[in-house]
Protein backbone atom coordinates (compact mmCIF):
# COMPACT_ATOMS: atom_id res chain seq x y z
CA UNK A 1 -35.17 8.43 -15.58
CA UNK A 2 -31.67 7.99 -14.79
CA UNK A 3 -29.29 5.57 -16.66
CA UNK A 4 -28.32 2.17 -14.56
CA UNK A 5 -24.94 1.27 -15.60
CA UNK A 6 -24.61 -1.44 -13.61
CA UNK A 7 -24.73 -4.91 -15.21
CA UNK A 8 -25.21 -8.08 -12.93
CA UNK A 9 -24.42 -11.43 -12.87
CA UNK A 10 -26.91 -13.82 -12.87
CA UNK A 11 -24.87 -17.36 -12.91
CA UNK A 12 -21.28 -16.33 -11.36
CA UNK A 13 -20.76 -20.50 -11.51
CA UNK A 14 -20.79 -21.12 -14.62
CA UNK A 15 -18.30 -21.75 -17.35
CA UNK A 16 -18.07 -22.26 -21.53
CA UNK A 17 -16.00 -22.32 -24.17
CA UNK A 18 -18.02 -19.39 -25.81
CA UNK A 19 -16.83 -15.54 -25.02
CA UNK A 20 -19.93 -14.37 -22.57
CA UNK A 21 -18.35 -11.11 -22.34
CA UNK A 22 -16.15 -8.32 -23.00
CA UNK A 23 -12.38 -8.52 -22.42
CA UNK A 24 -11.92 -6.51 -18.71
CA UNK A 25 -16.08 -7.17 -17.82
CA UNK A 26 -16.79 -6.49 -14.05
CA UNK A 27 -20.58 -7.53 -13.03
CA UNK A 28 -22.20 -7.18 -10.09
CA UNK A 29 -23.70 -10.42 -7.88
CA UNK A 30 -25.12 -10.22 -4.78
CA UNK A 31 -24.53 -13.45 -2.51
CA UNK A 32 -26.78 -14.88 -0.48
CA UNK A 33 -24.31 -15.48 2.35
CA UNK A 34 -21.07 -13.13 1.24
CA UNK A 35 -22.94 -10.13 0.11
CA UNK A 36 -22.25 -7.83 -2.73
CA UNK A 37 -19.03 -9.23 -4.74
CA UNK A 38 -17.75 -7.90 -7.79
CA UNK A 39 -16.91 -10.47 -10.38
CA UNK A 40 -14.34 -10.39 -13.45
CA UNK A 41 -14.37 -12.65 -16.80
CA UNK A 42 -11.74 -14.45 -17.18
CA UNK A 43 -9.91 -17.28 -19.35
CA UNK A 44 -8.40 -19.96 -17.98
CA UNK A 45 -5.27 -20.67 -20.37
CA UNK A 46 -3.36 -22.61 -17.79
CA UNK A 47 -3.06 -26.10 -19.57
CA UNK A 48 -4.90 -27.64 -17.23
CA UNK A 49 -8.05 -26.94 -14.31
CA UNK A 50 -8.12 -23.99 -12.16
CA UNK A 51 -9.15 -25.67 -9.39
CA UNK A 52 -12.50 -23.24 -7.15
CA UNK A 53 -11.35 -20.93 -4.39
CA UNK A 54 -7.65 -20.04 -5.93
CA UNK A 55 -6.12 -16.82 -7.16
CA UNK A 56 -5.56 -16.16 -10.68
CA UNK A 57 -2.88 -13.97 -12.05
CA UNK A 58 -3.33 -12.45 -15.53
CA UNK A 59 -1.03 -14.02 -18.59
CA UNK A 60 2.00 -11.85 -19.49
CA UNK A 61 0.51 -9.23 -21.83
CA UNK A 62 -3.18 -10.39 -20.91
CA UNK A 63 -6.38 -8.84 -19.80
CA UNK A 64 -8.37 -12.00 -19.97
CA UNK A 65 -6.19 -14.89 -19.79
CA UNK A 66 -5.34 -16.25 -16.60
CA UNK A 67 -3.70 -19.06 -14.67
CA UNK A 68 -2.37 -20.08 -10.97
CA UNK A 69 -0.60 -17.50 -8.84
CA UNK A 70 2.64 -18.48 -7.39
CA UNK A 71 4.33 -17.10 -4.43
CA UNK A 72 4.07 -13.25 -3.03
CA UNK A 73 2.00 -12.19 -6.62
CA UNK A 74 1.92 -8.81 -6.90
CA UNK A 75 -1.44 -7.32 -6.22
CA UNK A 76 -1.88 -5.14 -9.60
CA UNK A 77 -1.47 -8.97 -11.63
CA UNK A 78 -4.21 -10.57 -9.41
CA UNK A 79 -7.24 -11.33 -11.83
CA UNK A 80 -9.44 -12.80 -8.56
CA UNK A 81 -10.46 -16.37 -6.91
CA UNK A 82 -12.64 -18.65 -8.51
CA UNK A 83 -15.83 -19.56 -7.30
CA UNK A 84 -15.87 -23.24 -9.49
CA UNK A 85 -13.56 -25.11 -11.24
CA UNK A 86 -12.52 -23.44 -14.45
CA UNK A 87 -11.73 -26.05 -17.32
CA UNK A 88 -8.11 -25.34 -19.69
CA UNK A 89 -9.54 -23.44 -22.53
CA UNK A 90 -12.69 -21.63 -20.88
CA UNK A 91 -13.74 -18.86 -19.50
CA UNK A 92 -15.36 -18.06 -16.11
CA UNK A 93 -15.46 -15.53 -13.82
CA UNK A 94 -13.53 -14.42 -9.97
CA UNK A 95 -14.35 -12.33 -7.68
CA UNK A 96 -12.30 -9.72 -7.77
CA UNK A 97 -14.12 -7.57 -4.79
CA UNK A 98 -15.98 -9.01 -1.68
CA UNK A 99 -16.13 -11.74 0.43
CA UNK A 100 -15.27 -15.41 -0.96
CA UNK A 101 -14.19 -19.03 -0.12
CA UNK A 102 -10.17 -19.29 -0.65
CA UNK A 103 -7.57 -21.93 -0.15
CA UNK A 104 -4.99 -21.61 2.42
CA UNK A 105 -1.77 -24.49 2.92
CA UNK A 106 -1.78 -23.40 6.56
CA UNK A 107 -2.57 -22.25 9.55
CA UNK A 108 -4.28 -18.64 9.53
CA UNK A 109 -5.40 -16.59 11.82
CA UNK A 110 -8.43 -13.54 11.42
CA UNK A 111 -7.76 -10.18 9.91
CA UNK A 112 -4.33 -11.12 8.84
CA UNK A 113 -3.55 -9.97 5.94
CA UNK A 114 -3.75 -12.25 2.46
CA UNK A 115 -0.77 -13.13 0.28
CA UNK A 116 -0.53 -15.68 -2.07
CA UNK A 117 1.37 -18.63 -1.46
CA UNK A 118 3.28 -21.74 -3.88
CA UNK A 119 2.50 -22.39 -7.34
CA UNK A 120 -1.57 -23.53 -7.43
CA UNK A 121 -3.16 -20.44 -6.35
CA UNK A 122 -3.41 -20.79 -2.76
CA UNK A 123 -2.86 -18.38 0.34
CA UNK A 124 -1.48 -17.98 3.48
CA UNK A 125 -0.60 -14.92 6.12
CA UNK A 126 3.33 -15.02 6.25
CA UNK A 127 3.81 -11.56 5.60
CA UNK A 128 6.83 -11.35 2.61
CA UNK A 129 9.16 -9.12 4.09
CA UNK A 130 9.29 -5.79 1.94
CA UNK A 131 6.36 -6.55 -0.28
CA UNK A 132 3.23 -5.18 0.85
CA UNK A 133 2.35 -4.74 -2.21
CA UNK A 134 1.33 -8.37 -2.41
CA UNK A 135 -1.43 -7.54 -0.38
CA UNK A 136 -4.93 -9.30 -1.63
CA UNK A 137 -7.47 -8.52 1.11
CA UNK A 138 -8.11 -10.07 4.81
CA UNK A 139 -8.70 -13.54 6.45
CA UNK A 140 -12.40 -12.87 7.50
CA UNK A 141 -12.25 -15.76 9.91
CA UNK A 142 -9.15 -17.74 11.03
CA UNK A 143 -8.46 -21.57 10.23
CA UNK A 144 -5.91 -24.37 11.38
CA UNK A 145 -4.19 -26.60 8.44
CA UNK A 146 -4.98 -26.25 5.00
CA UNK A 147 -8.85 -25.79 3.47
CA UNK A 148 -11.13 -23.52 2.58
CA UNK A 149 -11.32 -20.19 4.38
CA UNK A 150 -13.37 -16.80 4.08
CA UNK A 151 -11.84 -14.16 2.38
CA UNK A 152 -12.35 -10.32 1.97
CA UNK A 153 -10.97 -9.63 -1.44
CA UNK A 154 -9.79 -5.90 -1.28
CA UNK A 155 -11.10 -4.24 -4.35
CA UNK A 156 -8.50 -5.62 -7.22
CA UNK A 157 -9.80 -3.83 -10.33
C-alpha cells in the first residue's frame, strides 16, 4: 500500500494560543467554493490583530512568526492571507497556495497581477516599477473601491 504523505486540514479557521503544529507545516484543505488551497501555520506576533483576508510577511529571522505586509513585499517573505482574524500572541494558519478572499484599498481590475500595498496587509494592482519580484498571484475577479476580492495565491512555499 503506498505511503500518503499528505496531511489535511480539517479547521483552516481556527486559532489558539497552543502550538498545533510544526514550525514551516503546509496542510492541505479543500474548499467548498475556492478549491484545493494549501495552508501554512503561522504566529501572529504583530502586537495587535491580524485582521482576515491580509498578507502576512514572516518576522526578521522567522519561520513562524508573522505580522502585516507593507508596501511592494517581496514575494520570498510572504507567509500567506488569513482566512480569520488572528489574535496578538496566536497562531493560525494562511493560505499560502489557491484561491482566497483578500483586501484591496482600490480599484482592481481581473488577472492583474497582486502586490501588496500600505502597512495592514492589503493589496492592490499598481505594478512597482522594477520589482516583479513582488509578485503574489492574480486578481481572479476585478472590484471597484476597497473590499474584499478573490485571489489566486501563486504557490508561495
Amino acid at each position: 500500500m503506498p505511503y500518503n504523505d499528505k496531511v489535511f486540514l480539517d479547521f483552516p479557521d481556527e486559532t489558539t494560543t497552543e502550538k498545533p503544529a510544526a514550525t514551516g507545516e503546509i496542510r492541505e484543505f479543500i474548499h467548498p467554493t475556492y478549491g484545493k488551497q494549501l495552508y501554512r501555520l503561522v504566529r501572529n506576533t504583530s502586537g495587535g490583530v491580524i485582521l482576515a483576508g491580509r498578507v502576512t510577511i514572516y518576522a526578521s529571522g522567522s519561520s513562524l512568526n508573522v505580522t502585516y505586509s507593507g508596501t511592494n513585499a517581496i514575494a520570498a517573505s510572504i507567509a500567506g492571507i488569513t482566512v480569520v482574524n488572528i489574535p496578538d500572541d496566536s497562531y493560525g494558519w494562511v493560505v499560502c497556495s489557491g484561491q482566497v478572499v483578500g483586501a484591496t484599498q482600490n480599484d482592481v481590475d481581473a488577472d492583474d497581477p497582486v502586490f501588496t500595498i500600505g502597512a495592514a496587509g492589503q493589496t492592490d494592482d499598481a505594478t512597482p516599477g522594477g520589482i516583479e519580484h513582488c509578485v503574489l498571484g492574480i486578481y481572479v475577479e476585478g472590484r471597484v473601491g476597497p473590499g474584499a476580492v478573490p485571489i489566486r495565491v501563486s504557490g508561495i512555499m
